[in-house]
Protein backbone atom coordinates (compact mmCIF):
# COMPACT_ATOMS: atom_id res chain seq x y z
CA UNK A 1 11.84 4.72 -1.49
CA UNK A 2 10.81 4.61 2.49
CA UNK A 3 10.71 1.23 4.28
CA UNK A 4 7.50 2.39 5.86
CA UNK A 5 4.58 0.51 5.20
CA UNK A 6 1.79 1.80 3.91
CA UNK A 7 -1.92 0.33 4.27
CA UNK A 8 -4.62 0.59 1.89
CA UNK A 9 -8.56 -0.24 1.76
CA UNK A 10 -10.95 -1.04 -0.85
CA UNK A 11 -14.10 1.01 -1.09
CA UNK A 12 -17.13 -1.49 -0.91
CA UNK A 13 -19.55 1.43 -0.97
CA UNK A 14 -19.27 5.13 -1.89
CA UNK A 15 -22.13 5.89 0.41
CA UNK A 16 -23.68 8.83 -1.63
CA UNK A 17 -19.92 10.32 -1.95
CA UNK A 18 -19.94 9.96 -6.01
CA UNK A 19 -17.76 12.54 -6.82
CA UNK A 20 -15.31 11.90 -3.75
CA UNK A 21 -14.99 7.54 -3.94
CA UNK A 22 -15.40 4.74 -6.18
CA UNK A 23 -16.80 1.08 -5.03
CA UNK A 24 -14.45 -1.38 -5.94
CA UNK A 25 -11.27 0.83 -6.09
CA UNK A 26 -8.74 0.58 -3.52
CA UNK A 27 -7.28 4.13 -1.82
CA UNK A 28 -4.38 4.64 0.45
CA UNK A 29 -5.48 5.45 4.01
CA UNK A 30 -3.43 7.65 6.24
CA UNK A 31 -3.53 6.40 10.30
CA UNK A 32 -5.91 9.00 12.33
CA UNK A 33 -6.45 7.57 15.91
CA UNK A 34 -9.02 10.26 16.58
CA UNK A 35 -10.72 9.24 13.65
CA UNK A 36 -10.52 5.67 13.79
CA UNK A 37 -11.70 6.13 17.28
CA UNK A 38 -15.21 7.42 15.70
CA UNK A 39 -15.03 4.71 13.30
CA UNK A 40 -14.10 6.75 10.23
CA UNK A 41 -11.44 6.47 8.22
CA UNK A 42 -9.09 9.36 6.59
CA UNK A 43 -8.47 7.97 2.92
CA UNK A 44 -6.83 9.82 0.17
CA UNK A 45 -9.75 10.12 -2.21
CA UNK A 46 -10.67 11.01 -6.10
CA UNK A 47 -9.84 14.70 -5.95
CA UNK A 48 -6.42 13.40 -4.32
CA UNK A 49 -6.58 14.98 -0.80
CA UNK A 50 -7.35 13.27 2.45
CA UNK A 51 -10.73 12.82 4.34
CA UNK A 52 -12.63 11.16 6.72
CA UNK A 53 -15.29 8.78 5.57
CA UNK A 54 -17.35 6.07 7.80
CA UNK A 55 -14.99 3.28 8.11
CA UNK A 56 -18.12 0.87 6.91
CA UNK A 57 -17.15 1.70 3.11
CA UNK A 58 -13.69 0.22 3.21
CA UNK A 59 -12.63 -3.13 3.88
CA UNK A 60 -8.59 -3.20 5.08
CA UNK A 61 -6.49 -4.64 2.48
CA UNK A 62 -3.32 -6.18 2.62
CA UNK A 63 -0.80 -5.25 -0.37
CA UNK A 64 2.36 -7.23 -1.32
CA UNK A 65 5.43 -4.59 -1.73
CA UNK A 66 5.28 -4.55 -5.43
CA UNK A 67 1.47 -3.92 -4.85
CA UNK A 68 1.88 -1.27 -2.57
CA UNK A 69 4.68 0.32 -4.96
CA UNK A 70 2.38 0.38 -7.95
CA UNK A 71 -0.97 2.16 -5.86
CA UNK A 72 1.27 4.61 -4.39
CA UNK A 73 2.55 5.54 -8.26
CA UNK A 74 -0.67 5.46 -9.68
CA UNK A 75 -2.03 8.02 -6.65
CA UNK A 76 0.64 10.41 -7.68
């Protein structure tokens, strides 16, 4: 396992994305300057690829290791 740290959001809203994101589930986001720039984030979503969405529907999480070992399982 990697010693890089990887950073994660909850979904507060799947703003009219229902197949693509769940409110109250937590995805992994990958960084995307450009992106964040626009205020969108790119998560790794239900179908299990990456996209951008408006950063409004996640709130930044921090995960304890064991956390962050467990969600990146359970993505897989």
């Amino acid at each position: 396992m990697t010693n890089l740290k990887h950073t994660f959001a909850i979904c507060i809203s799947d703003g009219g994305y229902v197949d693509d994101l769940k409110a109250r589930t937590v995805y992994q986001v990958i960084a995307d300057e450009s992106a964040a720039r626009s205020n969108y984030l790119r998560v790794i979503d239900e179908t299990g690829e990456d996209y951008l969405y408006p950063a409004n529907l996640f709130v930044p999480i921090e995960t304890p290791r064991e956390a962050e070992e467990a969600l990146l399982v359970s993505a897989h």
